[in-house]
PDB file of N, CA and C in Angstrom:
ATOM      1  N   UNK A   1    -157.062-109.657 -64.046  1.00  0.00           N
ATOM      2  CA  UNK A   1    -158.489-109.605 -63.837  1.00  0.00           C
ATOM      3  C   UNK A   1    -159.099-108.645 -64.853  1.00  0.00           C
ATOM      4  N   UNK A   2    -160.174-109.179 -65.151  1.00  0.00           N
ATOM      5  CA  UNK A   2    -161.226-108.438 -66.032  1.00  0.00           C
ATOM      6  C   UNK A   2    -162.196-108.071 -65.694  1.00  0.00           C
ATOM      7  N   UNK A   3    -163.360-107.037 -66.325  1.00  0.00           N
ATOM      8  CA  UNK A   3    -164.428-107.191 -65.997  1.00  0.00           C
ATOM      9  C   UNK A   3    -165.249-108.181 -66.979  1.00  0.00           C
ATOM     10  N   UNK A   4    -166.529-108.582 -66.804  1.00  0.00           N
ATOM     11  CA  UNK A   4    -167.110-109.207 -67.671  1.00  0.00           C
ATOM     12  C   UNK A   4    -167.598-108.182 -68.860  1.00  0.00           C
ATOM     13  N   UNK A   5    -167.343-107.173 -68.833  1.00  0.00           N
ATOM     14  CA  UNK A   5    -168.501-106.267 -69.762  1.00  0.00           C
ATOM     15  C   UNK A   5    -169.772-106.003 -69.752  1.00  0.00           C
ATOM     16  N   UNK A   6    -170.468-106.765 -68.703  1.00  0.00           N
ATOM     17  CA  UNK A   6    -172.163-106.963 -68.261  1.00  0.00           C
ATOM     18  C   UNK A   6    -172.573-105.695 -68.272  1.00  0.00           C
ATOM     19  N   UNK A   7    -171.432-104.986 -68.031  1.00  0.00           N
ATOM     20  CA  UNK A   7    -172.075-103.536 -67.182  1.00  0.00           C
ATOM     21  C   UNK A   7    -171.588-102.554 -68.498  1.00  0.00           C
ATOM     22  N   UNK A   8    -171.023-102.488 -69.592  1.00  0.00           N
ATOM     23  CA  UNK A   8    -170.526-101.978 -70.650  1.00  0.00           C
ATOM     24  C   UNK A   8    -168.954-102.443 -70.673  1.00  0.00           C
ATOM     25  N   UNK A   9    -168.587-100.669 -71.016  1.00  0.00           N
ATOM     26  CA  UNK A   9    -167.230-100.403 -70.771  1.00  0.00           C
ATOM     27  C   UNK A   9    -166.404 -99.261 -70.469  1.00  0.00           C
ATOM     28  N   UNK A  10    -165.642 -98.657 -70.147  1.00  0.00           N
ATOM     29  CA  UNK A  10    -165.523 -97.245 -69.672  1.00  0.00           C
ATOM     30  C   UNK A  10    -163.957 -96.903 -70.659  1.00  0.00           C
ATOM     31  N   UNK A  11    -164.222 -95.453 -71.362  1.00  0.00           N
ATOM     32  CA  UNK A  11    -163.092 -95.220 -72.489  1.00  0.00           C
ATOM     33  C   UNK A  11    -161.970 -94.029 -71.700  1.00  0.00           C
ATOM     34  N   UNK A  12    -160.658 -94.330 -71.388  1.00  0.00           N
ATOM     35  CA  UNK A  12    -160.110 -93.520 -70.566  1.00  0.00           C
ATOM     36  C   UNK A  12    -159.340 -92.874 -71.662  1.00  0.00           C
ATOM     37  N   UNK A  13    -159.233 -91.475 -71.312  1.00  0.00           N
ATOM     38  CA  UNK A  13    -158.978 -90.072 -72.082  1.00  0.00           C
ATOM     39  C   UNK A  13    -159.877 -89.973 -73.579  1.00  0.00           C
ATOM     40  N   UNK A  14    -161.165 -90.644 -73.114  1.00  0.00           N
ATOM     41  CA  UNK A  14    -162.764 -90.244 -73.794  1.00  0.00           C
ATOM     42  C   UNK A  14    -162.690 -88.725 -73.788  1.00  0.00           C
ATOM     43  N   UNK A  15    -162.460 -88.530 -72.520  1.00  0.00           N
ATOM     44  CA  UNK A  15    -162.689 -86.575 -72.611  1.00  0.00           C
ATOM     45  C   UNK A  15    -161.689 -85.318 -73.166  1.00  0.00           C
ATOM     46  N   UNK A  16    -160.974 -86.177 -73.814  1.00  0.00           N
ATOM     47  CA  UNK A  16    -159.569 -85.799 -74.416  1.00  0.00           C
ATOM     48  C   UNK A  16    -159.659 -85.663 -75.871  1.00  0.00           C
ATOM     49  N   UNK A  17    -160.061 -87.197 -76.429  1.00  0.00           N
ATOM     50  CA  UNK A  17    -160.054 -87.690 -77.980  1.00  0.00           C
ATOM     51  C   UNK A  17    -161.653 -87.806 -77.763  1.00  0.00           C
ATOM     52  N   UNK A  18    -161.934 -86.501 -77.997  1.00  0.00           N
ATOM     53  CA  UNK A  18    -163.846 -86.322 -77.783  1.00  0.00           C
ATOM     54  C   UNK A  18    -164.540 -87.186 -78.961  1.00  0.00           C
ATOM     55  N   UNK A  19    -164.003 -86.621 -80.727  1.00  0.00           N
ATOM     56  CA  UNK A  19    -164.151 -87.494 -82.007  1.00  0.00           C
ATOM     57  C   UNK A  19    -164.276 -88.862 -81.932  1.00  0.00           C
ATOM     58  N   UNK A  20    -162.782 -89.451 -81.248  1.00  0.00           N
ATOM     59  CA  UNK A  20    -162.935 -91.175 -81.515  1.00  0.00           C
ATOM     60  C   UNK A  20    -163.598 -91.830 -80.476  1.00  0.00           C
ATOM     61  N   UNK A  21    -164.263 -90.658 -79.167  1.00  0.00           N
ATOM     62  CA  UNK A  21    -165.318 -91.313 -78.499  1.00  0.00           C
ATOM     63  C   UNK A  21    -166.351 -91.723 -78.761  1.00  0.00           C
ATOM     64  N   UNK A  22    -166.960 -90.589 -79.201  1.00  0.00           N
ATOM     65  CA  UNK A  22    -168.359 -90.601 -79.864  1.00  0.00           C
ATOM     66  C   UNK A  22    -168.149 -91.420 -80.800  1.00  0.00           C
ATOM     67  N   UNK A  23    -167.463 -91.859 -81.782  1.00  0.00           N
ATOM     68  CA  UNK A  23    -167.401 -92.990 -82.950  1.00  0.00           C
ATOM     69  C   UNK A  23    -167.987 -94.473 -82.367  1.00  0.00           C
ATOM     70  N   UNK A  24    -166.938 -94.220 -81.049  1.00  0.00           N
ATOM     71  CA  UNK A  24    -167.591 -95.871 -80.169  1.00  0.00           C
ATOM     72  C   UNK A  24    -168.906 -95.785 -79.852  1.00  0.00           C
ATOM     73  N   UNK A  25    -169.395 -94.442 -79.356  1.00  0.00           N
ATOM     74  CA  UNK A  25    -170.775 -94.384 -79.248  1.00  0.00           C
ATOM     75  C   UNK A  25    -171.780 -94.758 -79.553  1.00  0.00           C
ATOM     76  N   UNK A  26    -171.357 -93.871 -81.058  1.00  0.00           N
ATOM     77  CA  UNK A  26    -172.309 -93.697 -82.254  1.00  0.00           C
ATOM     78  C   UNK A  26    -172.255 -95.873 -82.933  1.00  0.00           C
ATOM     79  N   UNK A  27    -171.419 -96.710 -82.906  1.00  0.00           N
ATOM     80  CA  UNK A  27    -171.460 -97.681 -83.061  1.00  0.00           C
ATOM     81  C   UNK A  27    -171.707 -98.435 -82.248  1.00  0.00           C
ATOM     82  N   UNK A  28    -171.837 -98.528 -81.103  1.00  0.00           N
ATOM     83  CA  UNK A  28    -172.687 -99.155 -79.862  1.00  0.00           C
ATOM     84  C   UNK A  28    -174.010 -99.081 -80.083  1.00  0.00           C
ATOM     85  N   UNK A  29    -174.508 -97.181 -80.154  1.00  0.00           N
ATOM     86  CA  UNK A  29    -175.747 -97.494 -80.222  1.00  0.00           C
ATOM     87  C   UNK A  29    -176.669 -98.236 -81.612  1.00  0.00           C
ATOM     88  N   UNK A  30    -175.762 -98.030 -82.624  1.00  0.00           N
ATOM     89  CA  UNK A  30    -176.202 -98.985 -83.819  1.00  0.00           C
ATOM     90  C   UNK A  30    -176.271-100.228 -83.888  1.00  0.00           C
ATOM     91  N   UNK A  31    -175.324-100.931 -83.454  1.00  0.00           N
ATOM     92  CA  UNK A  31    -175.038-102.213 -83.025  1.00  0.00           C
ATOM     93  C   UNK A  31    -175.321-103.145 -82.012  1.00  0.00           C
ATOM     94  N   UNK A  32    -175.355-101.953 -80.878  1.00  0.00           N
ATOM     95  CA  UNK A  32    -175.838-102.817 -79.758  1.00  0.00           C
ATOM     96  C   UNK A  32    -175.435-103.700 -78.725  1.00  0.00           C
ATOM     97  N   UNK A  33    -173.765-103.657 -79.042  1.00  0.00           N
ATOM     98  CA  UNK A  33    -173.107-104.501 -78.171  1.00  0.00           C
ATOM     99  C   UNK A  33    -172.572-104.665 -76.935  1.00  0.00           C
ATOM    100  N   UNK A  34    -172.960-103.526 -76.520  1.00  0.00           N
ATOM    101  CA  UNK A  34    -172.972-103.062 -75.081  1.00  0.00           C
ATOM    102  C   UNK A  34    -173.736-102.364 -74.844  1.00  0.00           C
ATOM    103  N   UNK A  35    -174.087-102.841 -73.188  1.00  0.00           N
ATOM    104  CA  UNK A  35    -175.606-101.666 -72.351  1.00  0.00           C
ATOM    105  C   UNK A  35    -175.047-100.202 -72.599  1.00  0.00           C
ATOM    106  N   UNK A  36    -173.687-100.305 -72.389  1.00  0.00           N
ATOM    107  CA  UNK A  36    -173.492 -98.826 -71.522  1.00  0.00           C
ATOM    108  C   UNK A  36    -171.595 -98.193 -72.108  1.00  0.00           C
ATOM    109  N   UNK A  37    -171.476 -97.362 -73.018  1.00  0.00           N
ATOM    110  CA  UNK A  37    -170.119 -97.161 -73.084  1.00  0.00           C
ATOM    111  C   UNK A  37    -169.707 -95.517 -72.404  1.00  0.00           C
ATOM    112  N   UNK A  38    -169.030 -95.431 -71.030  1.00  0.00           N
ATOM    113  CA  UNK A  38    -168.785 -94.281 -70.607  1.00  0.00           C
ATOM    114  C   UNK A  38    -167.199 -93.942 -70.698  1.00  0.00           C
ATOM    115  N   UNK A  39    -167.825 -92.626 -70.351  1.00  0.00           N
ATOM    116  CA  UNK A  39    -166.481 -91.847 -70.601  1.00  0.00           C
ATOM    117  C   UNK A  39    -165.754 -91.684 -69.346  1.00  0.00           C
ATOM    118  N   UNK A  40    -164.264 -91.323 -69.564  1.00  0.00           N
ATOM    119  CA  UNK A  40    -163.486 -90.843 -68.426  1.00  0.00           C
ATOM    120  C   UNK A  40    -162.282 -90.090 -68.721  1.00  0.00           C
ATOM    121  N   UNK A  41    -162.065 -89.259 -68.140  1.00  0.00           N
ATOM    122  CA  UNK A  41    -160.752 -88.590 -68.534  1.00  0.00           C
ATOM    123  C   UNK A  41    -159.184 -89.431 -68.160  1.00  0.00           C
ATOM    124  N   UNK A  42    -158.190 -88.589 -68.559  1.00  0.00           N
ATOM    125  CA  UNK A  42    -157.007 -89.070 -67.903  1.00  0.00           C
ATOM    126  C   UNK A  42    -156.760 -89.704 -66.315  1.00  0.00           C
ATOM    127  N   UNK A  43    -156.073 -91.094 -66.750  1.00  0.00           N
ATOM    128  CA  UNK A  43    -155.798 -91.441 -65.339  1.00  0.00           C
ATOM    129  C   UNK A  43    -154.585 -91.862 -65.155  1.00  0.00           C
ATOM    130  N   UNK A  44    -153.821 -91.599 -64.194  1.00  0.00           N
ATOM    131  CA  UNK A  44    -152.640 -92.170 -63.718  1.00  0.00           C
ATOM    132  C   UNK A  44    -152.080 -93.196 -62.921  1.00  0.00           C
ATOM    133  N   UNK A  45    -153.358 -94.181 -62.682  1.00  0.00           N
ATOM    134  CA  UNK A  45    -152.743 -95.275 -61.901  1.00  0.00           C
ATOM    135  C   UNK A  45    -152.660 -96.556 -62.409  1.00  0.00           C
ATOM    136  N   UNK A  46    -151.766 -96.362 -63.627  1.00  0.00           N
ATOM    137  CA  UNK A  46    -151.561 -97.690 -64.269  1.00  0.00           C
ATOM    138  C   UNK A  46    -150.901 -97.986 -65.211  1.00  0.00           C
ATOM    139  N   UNK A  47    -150.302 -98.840 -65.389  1.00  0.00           N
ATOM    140  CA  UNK A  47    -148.755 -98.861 -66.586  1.00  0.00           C
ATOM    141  C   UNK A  47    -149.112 -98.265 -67.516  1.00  0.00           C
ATOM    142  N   UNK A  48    -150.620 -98.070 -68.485  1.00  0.00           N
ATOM    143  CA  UNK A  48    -150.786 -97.484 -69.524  1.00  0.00           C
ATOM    144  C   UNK A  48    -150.377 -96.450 -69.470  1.00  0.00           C
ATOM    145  N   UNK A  49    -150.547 -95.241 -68.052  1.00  0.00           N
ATOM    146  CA  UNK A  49    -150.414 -94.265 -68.602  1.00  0.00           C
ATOM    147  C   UNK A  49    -148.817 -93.239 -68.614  1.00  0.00           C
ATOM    148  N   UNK A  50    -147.842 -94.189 -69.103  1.00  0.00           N
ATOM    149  CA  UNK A  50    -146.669 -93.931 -69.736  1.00  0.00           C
ATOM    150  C   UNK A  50    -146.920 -93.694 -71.128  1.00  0.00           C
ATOM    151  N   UNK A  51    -147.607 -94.859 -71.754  1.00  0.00           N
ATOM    152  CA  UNK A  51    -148.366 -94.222 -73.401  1.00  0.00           C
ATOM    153  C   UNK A  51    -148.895 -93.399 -73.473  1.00  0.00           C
ATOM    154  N   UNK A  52    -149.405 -92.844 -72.780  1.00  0.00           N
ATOM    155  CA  UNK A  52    -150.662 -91.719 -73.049  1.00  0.00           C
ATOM    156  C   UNK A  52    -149.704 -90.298 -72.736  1.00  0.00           C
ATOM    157  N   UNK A  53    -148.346 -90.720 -72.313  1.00  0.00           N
ATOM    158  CA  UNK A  53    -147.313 -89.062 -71.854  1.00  0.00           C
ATOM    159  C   UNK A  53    -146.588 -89.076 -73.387  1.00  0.00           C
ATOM    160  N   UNK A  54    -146.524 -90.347 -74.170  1.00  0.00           N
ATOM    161  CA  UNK A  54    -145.478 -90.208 -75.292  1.00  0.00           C
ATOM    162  C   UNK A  54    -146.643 -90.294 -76.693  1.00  0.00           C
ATOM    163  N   UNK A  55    -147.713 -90.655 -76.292  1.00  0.00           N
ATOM    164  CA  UNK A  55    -148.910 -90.972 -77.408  1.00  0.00           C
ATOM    165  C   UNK A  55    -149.989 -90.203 -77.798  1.00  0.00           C
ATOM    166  N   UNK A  56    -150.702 -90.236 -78.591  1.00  0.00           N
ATOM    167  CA  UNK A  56    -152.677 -90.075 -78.450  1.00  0.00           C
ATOM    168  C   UNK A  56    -152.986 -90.968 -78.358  1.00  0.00           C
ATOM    169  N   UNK A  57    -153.283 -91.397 -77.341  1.00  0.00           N
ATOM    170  CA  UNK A  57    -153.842 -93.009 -77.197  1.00  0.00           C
ATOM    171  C   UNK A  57    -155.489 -93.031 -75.981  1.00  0.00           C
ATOM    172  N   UNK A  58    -156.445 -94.182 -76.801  1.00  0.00           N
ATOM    173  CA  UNK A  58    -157.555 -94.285 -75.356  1.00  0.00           C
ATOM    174  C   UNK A  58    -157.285 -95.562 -74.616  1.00  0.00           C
ATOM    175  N   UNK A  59    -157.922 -96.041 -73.766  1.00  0.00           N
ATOM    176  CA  UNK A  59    -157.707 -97.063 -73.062  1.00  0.00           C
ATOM    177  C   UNK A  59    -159.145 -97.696 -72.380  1.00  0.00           C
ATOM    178  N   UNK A  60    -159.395 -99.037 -72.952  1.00  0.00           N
ATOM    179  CA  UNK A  60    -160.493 -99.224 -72.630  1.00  0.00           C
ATOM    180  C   UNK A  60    -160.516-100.354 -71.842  1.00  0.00           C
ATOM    181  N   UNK A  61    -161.547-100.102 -70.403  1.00  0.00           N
ATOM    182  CA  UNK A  61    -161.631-101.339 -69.968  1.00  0.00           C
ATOM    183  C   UNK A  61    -162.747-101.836 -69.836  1.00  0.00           C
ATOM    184  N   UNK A  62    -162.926-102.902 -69.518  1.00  0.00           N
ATOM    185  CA  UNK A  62    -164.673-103.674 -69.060  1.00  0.00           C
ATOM    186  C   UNK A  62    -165.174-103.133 -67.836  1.00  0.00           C
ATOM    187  N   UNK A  63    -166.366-102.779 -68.011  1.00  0.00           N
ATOM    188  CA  UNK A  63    -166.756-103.138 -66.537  1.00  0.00           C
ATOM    189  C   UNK A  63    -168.262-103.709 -66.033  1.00  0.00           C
ATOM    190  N   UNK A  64    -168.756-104.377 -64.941  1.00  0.00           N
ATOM    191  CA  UNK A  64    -169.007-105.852 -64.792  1.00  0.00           C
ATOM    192  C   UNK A  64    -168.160-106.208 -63.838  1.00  0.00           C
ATOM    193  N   UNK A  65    -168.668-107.613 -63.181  1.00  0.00           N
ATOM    194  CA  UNK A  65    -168.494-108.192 -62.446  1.00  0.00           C
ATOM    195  C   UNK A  65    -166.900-108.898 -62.780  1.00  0.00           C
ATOM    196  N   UNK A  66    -165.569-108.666 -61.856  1.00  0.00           N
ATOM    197  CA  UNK A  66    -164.563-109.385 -62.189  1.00  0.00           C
ATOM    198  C   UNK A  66    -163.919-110.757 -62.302  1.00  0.00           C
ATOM    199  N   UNK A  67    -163.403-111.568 -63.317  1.00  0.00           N
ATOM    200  CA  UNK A  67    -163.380-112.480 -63.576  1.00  0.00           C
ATOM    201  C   UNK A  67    -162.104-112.948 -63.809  1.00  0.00           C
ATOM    202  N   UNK A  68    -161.020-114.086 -64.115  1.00  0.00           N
ATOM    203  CA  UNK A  68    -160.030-113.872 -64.739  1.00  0.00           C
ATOM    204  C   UNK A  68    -160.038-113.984 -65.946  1.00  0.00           C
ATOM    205  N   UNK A  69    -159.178-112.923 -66.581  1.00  0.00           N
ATOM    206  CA  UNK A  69    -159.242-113.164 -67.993  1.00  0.00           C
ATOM    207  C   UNK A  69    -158.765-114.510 -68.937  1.00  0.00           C
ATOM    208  N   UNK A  70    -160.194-114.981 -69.166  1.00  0.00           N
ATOM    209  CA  UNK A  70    -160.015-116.615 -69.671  1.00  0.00           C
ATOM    210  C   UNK A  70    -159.777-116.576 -71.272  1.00  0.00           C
ATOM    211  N   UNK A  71    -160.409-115.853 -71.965  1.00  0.00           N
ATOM    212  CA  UNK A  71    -159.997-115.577 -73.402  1.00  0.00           C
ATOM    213  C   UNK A  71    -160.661-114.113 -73.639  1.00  0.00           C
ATOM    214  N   UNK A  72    -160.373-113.796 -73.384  1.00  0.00           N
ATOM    215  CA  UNK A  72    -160.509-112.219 -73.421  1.00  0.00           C
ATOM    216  C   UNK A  72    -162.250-111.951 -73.560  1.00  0.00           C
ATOM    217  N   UNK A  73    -162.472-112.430 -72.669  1.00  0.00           N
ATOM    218  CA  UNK A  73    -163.961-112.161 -72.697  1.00  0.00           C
ATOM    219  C   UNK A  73    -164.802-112.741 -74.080  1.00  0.00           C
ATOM    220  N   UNK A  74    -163.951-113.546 -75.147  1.00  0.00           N
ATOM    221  CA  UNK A  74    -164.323-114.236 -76.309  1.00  0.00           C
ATOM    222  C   UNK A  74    -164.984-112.940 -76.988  1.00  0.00           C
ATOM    223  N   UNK A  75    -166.142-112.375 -76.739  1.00  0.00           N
ATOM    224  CA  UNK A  75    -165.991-112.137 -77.914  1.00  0.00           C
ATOM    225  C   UNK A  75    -167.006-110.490 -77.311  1.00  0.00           C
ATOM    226  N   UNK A  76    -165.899-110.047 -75.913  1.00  0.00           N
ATOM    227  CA  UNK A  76    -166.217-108.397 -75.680  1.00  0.00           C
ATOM    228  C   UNK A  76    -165.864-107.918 -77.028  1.00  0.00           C
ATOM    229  N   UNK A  77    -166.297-108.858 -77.172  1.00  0.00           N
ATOM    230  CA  UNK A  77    -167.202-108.394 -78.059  1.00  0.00           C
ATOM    231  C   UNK A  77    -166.517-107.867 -79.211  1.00  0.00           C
ATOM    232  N   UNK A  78    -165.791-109.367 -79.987  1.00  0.00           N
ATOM    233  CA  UNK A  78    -165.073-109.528 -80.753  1.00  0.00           C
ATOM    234  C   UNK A  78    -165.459-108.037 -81.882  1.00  0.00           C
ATOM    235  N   UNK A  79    -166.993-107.925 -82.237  1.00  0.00           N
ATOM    236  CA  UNK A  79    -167.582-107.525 -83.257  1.00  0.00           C
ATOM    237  C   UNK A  79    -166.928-106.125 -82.794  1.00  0.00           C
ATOM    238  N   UNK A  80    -167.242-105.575 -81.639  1.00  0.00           N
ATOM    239  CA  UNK A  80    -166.302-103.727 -81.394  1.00  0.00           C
ATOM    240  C   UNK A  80    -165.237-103.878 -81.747  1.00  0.00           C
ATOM    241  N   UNK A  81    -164.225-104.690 -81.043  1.00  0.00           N
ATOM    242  CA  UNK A  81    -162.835-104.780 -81.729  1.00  0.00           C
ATOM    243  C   UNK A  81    -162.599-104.662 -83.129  1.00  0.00           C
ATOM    244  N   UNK A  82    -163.951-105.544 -83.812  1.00  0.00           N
ATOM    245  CA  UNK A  82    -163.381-105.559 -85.356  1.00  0.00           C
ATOM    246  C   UNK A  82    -163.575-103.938 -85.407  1.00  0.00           C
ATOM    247  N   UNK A  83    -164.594-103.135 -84.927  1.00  0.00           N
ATOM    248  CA  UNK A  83    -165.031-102.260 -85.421  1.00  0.00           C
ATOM    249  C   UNK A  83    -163.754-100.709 -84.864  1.00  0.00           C
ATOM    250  N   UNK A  84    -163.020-100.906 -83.698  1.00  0.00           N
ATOM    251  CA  UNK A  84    -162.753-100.372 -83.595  1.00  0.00           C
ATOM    252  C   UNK A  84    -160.841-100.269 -84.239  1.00  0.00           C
ATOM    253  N   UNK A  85    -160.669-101.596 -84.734  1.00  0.00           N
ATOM    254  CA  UNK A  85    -159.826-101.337 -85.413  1.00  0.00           C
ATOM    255  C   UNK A  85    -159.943-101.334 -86.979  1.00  0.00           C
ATOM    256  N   UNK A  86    -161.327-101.087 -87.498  1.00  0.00           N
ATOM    257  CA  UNK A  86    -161.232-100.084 -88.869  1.00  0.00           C
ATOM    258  C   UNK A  86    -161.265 -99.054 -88.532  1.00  0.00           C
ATOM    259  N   UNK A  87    -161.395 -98.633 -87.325  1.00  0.00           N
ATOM    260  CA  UNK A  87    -161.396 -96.953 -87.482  1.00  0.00           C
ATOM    261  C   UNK A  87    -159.679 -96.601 -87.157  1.00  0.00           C
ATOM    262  N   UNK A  88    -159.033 -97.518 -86.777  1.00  0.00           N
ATOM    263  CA  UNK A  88    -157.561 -97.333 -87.390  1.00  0.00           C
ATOM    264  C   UNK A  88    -156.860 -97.024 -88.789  1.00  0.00           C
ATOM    265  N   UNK A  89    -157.876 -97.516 -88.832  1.00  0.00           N
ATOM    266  CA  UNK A  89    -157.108 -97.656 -90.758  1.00  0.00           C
ATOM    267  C   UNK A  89    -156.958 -98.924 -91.245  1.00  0.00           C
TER     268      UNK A  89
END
């Protein structure tokens, strides 16, 4: 299950990797592709966060009304993804 993204998206250990939060921010609000991108700190109830004990890693999910994930929300917005993996490198 997914969310739709209607409602944004919420960045887990945002309050950790403060820099590559605000990057999503700062490109949301330029772009526009979501209402709403919030923050959240570390959480522990979910397979991710085994990466986050051996990694620097964020974790982002939708949130919105839940749906099953039919193609990944097409295109949650394909354009962040592109954007957030140039800020990979």
């Amino acid at each position: 299950m997914a969310g739709t993204g209607d409602d944004g998206i919420q960045v887990v250990n945002g309050t950790i990797f403060k820099d590559q939060f605000e990057q999503l921010v700062a490109i949301n609000k330029e772009k526009k592709y979501l209402p709403e991108v919030k923050v959240r700190g570390p959480m522990n109830r979910s397979d991710h966060y085994l990466f986050m004990r051996r990694s620097s890693v964020i974790f982002i999910y939708t949130l919105g009304a839940s749906l099953p994930i039919t193609i990944f929300m097409i295109a949650m917005k394909h354009y962040l993804l592109h954007d957030l993996m140039s800020m990979c490198g």
